[in-house]
ModelCIF file with pLDDT and N, C-alpha, C, O atoms, coordinates in Angstrom:
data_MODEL
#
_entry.id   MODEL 
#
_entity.id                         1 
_entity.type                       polymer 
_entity.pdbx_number_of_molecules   1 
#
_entity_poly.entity_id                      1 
_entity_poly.type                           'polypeptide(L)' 
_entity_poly.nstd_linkage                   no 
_entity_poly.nstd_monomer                   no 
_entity_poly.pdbx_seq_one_letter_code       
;(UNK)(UNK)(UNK)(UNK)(UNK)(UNK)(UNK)(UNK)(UNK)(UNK)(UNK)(UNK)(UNK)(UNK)(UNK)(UNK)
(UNK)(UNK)(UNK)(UNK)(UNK)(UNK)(UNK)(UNK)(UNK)(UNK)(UNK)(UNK)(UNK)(UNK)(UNK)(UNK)
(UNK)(UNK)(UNK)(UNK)(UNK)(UNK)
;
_entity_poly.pdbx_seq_one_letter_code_can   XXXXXXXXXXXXXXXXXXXXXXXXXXXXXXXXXXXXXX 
_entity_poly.pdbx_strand_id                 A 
#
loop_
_entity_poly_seq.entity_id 
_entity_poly_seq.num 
_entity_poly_seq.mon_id 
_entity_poly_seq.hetero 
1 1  UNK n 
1 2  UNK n 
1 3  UNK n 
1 4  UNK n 
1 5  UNK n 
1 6  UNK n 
1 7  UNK n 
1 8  UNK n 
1 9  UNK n 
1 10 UNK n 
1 11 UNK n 
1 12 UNK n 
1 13 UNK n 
1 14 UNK n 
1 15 UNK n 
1 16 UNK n 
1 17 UNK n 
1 18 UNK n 
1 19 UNK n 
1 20 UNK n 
1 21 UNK n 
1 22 UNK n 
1 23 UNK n 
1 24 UNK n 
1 25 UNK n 
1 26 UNK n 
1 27 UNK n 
1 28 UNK n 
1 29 UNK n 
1 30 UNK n 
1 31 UNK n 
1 32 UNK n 
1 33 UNK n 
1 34 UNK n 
1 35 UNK n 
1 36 UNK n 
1 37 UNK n 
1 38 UNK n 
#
_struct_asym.id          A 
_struct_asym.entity_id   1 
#
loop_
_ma_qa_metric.id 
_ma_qa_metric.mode 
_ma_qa_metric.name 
_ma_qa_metric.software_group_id 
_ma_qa_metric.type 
1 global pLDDT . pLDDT 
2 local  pLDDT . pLDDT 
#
_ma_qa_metric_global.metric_id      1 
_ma_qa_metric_global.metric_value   94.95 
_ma_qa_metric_global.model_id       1 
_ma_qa_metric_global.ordinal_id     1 
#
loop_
_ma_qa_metric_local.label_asym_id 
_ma_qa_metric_local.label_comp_id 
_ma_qa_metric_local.label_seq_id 
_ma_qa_metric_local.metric_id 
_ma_qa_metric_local.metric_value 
_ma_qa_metric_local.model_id 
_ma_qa_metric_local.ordinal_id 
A UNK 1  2 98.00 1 1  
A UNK 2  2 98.00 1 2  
A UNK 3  2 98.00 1 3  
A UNK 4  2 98.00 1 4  
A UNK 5  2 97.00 1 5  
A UNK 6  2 96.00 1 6  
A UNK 7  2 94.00 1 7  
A UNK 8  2 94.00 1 8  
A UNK 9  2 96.00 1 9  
A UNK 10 2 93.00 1 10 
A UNK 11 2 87.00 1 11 
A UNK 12 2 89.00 1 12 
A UNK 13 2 82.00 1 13 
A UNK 14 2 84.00 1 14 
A UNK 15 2 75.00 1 15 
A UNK 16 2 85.00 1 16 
A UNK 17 2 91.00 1 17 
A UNK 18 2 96.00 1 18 
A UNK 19 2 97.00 1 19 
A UNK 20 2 98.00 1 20 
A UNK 21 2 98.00 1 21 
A UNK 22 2 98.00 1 22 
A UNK 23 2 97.00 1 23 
A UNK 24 2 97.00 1 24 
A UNK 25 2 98.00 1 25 
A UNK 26 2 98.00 1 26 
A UNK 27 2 98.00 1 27 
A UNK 28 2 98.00 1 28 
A UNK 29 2 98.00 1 29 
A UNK 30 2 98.00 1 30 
A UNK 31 2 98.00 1 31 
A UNK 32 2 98.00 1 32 
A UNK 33 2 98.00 1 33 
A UNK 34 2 98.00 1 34 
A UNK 35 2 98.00 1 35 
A UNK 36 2 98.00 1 36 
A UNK 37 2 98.00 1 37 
A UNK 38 2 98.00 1 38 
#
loop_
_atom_site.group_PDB 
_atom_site.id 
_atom_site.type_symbol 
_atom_site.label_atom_id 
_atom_site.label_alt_id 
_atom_site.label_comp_id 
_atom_site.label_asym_id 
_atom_site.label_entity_id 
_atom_site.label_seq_id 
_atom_site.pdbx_PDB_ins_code 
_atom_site.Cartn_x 
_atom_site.Cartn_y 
_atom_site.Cartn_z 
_atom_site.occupancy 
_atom_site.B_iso_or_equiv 
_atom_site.pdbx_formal_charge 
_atom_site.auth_seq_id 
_atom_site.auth_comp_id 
_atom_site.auth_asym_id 
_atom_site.auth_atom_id 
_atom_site.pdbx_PDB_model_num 
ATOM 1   N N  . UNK A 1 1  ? 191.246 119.947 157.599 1.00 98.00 ? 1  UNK A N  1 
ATOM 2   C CA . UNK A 1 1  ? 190.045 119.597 156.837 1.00 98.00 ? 1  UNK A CA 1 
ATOM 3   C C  . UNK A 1 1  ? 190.055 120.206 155.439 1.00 98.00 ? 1  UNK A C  1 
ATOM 4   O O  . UNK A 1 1  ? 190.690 121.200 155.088 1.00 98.00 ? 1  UNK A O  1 
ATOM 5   N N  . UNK A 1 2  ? 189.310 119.504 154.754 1.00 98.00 ? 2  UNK A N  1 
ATOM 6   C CA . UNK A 1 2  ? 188.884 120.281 152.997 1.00 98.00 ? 2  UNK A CA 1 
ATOM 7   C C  . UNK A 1 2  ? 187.949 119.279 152.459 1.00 98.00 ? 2  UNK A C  1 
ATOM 8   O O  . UNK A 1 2  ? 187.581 118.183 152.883 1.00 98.00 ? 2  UNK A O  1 
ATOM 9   N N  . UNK A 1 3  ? 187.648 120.010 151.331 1.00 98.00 ? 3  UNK A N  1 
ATOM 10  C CA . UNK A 1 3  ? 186.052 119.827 151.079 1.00 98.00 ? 3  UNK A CA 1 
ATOM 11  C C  . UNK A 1 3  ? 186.625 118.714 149.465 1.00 98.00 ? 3  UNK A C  1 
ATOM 12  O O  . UNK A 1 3  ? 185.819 118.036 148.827 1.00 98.00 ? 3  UNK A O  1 
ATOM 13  N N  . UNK A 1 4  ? 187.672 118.776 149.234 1.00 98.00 ? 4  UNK A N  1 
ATOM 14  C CA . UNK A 1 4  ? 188.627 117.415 148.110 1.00 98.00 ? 4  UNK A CA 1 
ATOM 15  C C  . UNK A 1 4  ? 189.998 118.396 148.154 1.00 98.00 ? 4  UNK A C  1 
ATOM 16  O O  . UNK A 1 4  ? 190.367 119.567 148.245 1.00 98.00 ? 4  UNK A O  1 
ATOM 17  N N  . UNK A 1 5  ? 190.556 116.727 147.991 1.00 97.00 ? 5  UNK A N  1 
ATOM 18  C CA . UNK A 1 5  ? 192.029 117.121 148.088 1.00 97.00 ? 5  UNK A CA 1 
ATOM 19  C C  . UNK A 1 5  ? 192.553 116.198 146.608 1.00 97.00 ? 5  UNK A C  1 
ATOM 20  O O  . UNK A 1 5  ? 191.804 115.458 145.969 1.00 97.00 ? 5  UNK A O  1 
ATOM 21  N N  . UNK A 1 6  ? 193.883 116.446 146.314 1.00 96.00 ? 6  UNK A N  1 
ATOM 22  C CA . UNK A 1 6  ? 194.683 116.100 144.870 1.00 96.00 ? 6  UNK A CA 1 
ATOM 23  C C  . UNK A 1 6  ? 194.312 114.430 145.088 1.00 96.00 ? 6  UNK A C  1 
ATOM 24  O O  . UNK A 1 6  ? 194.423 114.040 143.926 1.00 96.00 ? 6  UNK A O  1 
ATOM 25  N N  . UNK A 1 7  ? 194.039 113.550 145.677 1.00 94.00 ? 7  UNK A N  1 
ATOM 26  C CA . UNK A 1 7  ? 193.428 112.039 145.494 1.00 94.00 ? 7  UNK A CA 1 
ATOM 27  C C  . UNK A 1 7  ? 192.035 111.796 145.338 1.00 94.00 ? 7  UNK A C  1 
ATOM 28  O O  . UNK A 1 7  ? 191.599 111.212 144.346 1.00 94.00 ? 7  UNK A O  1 
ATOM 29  N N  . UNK A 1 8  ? 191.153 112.301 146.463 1.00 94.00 ? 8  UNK A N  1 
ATOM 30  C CA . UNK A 1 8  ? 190.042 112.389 146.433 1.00 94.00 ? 8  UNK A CA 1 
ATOM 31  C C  . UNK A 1 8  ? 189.145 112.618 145.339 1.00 94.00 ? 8  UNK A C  1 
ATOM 32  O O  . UNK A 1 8  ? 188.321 111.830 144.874 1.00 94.00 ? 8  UNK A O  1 
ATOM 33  N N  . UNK A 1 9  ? 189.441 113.954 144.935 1.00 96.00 ? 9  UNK A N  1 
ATOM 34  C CA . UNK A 1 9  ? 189.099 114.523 143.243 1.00 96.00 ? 9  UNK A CA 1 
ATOM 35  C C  . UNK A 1 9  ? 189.324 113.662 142.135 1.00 96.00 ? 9  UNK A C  1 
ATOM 36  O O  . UNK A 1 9  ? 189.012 113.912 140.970 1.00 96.00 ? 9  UNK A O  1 
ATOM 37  N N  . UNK A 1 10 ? 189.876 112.644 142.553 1.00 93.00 ? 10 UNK A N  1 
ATOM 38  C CA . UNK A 1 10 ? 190.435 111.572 141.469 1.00 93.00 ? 10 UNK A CA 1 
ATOM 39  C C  . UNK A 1 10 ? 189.942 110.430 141.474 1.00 93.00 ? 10 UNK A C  1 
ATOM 40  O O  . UNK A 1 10 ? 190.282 109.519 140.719 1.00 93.00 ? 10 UNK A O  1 
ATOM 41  N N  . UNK A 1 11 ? 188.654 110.348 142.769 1.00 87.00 ? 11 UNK A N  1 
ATOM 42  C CA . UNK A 1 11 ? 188.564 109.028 143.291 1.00 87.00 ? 11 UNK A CA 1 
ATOM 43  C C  . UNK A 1 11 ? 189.414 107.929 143.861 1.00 87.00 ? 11 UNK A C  1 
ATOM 44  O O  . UNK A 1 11 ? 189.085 106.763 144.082 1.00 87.00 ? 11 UNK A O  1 
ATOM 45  N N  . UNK A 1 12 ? 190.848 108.662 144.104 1.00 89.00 ? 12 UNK A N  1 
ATOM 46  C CA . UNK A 1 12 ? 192.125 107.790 144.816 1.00 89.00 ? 12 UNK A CA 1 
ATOM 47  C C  . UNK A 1 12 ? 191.512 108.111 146.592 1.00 89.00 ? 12 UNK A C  1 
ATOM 48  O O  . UNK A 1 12 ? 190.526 108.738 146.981 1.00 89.00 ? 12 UNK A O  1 
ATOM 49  N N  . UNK A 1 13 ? 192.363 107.529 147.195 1.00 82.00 ? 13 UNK A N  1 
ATOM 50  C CA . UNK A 1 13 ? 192.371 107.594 148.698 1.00 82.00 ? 13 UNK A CA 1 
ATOM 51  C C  . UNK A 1 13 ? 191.179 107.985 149.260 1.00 82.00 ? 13 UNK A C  1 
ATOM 52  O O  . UNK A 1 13 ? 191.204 109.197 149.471 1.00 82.00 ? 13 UNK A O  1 
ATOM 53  N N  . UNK A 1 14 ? 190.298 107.546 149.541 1.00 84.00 ? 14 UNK A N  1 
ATOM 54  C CA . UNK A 1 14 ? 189.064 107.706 149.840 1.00 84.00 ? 14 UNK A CA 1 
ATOM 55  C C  . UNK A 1 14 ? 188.115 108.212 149.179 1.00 84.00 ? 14 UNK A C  1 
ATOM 56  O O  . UNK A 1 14 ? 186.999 108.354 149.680 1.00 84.00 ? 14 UNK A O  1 
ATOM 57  N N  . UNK A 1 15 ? 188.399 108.562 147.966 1.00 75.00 ? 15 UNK A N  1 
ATOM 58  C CA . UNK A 1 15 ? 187.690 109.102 147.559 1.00 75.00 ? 15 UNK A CA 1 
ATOM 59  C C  . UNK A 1 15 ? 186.516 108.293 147.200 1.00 75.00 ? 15 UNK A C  1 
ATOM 60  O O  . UNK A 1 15 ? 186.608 107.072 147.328 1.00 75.00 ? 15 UNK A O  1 
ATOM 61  N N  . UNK A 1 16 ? 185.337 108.858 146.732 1.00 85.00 ? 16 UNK A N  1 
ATOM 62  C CA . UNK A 1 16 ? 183.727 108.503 146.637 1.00 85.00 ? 16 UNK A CA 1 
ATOM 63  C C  . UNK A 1 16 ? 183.239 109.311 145.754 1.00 85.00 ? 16 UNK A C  1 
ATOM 64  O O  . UNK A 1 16 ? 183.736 110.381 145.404 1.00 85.00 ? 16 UNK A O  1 
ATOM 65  N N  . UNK A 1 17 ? 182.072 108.733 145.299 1.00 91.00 ? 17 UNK A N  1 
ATOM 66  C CA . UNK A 1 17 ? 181.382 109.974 144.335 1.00 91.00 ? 17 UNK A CA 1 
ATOM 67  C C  . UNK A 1 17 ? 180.548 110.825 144.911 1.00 91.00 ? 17 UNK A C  1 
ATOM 68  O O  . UNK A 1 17 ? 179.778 111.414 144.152 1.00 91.00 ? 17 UNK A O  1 
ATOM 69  N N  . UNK A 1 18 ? 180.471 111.123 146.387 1.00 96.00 ? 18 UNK A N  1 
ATOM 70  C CA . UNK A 1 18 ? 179.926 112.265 147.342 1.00 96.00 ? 18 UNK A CA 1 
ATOM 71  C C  . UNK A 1 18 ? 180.860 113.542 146.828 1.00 96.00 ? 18 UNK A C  1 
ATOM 72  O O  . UNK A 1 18 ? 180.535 114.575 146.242 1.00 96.00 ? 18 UNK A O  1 
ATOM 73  N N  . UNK A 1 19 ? 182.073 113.083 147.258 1.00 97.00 ? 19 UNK A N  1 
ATOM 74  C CA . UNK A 1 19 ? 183.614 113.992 146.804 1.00 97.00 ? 19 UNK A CA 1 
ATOM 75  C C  . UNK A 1 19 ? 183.468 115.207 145.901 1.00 97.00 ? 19 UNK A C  1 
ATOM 76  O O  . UNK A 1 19 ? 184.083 115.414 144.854 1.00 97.00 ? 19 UNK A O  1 
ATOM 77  N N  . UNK A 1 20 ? 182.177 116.291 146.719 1.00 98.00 ? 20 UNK A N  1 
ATOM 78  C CA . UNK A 1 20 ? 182.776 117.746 145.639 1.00 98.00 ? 20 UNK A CA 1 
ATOM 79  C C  . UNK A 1 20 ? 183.541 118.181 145.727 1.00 98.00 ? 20 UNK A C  1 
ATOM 80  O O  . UNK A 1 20 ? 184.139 118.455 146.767 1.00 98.00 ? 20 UNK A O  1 
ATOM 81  N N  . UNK A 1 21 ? 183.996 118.563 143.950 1.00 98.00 ? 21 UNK A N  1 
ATOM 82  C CA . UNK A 1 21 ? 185.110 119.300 143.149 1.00 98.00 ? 21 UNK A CA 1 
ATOM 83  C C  . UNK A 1 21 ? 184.678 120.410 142.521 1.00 98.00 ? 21 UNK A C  1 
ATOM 84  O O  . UNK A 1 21 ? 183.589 120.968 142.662 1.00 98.00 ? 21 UNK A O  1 
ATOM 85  N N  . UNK A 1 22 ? 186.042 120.860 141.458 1.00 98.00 ? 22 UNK A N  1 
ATOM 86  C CA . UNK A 1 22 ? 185.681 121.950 141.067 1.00 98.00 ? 22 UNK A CA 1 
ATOM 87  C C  . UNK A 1 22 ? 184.850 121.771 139.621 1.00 98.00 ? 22 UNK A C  1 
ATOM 88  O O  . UNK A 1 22 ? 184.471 122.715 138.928 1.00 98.00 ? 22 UNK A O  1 
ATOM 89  N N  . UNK A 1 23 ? 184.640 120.262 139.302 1.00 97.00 ? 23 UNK A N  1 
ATOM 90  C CA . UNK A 1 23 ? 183.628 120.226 138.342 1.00 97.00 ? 23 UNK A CA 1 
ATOM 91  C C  . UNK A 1 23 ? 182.209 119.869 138.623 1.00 97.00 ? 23 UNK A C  1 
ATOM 92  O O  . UNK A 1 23 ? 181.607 119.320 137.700 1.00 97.00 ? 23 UNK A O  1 
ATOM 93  N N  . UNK A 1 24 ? 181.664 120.055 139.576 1.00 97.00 ? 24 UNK A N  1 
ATOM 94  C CA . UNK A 1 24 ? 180.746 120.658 140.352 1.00 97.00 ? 24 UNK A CA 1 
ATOM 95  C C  . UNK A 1 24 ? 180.806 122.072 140.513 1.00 97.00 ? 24 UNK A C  1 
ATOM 96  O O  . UNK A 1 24 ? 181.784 122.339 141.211 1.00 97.00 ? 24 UNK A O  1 
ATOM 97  N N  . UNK A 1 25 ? 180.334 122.844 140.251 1.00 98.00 ? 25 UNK A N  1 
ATOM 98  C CA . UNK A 1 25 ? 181.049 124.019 140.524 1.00 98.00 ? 25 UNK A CA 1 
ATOM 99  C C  . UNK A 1 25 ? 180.058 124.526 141.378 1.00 98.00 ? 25 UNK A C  1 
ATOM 100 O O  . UNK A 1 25 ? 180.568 124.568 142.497 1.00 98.00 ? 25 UNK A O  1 
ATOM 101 N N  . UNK A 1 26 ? 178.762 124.982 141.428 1.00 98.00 ? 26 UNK A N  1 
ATOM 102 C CA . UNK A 1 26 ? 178.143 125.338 141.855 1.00 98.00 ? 26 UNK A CA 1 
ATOM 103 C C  . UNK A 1 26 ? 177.950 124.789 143.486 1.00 98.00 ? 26 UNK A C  1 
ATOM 104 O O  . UNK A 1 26 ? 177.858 125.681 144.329 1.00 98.00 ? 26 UNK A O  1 
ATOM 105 N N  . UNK A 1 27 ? 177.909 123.886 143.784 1.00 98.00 ? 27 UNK A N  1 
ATOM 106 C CA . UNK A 1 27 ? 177.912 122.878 145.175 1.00 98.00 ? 27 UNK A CA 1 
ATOM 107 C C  . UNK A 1 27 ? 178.600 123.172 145.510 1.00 98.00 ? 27 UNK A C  1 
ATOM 108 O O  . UNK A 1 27 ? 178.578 123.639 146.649 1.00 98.00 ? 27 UNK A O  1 
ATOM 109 N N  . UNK A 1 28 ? 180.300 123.097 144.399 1.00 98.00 ? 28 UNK A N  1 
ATOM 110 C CA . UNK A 1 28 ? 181.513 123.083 145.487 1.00 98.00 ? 28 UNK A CA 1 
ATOM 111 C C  . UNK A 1 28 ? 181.625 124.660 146.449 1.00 98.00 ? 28 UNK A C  1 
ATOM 112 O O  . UNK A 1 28 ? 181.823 124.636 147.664 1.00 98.00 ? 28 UNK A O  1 
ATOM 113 N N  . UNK A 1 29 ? 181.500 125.658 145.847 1.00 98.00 ? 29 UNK A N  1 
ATOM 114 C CA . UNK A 1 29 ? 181.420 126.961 146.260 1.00 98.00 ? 29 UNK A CA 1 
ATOM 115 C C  . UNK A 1 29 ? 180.279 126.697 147.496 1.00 98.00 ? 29 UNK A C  1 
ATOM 116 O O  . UNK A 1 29 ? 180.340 127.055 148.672 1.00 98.00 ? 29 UNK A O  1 
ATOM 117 N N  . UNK A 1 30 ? 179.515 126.150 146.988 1.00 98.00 ? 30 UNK A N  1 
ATOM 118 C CA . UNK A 1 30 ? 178.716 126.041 149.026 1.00 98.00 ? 30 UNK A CA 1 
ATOM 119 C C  . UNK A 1 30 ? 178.815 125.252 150.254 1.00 98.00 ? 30 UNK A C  1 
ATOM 120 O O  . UNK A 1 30 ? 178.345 125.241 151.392 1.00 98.00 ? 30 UNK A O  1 
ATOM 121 N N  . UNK A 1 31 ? 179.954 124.346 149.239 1.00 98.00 ? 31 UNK A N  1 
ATOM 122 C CA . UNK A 1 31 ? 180.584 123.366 150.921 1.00 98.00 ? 31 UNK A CA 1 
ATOM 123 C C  . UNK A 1 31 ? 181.698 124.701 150.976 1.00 98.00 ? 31 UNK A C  1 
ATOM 124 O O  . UNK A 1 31 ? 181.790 125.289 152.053 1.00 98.00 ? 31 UNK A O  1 
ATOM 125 N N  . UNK A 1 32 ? 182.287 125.030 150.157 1.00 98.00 ? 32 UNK A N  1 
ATOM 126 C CA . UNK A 1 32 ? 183.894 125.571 150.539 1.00 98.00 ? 32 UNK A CA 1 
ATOM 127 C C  . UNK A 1 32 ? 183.213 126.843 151.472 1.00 98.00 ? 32 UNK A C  1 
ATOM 128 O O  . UNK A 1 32 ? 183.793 127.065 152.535 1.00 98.00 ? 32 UNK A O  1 
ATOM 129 N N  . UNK A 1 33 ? 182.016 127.695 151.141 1.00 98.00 ? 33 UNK A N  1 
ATOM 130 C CA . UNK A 1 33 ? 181.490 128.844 151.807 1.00 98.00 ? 33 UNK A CA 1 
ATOM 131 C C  . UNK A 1 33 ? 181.194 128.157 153.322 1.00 98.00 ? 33 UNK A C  1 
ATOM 132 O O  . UNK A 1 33 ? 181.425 128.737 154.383 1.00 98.00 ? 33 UNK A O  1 
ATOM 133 N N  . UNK A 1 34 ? 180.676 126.904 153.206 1.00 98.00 ? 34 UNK A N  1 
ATOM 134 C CA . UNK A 1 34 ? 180.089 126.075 154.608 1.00 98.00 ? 34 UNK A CA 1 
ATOM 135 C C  . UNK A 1 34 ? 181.584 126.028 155.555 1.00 98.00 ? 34 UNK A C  1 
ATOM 136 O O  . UNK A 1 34 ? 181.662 126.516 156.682 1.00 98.00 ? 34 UNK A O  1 
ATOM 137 N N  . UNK A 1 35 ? 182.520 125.463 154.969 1.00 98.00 ? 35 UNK A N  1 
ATOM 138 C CA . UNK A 1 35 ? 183.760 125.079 155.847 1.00 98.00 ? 35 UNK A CA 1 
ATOM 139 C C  . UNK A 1 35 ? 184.820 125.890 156.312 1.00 98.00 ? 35 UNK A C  1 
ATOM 140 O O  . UNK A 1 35 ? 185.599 125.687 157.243 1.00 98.00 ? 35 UNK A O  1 
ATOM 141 N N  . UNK A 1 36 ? 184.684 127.372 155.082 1.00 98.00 ? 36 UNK A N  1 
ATOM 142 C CA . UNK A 1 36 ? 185.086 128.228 155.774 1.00 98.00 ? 36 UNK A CA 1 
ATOM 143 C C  . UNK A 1 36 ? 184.917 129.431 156.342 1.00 98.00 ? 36 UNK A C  1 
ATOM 144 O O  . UNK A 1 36 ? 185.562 130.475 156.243 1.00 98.00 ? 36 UNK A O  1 
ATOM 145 N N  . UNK A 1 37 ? 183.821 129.096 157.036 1.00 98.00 ? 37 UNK A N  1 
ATOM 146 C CA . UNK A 1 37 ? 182.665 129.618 157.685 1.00 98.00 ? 37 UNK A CA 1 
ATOM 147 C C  . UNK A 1 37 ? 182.815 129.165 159.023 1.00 98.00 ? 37 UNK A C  1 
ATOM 148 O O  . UNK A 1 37 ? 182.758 130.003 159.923 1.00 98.00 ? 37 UNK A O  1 
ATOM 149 N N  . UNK A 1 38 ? 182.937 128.365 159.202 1.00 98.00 ? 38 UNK A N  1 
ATOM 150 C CA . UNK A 1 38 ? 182.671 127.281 160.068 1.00 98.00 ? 38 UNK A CA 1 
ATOM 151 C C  . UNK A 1 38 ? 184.152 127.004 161.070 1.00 98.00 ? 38 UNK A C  1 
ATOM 152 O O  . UNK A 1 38 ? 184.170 126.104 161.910 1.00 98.00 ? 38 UNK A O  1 
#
């Protein structure tokens, strides 16, 4: 699992505009705290 991967972040391979990155910054740090947590 991961919270975007090198396509995703790009909107390639599944990607969506749900898809937090690290230009989100603030969000992304609370899925990445959520998942690896979890």
């Amino acid at each position: 699992v991961f919270v975007d991967n090198h396509d995703n972040q790009r909107g390639h391979g599944a990607g969506g505009a749900s898809v937090l990155t690290f230009w989100d910054a603030r969000l992304y740090k609370m899925a990445m705290g959520f998942m690896l947590a979890h």
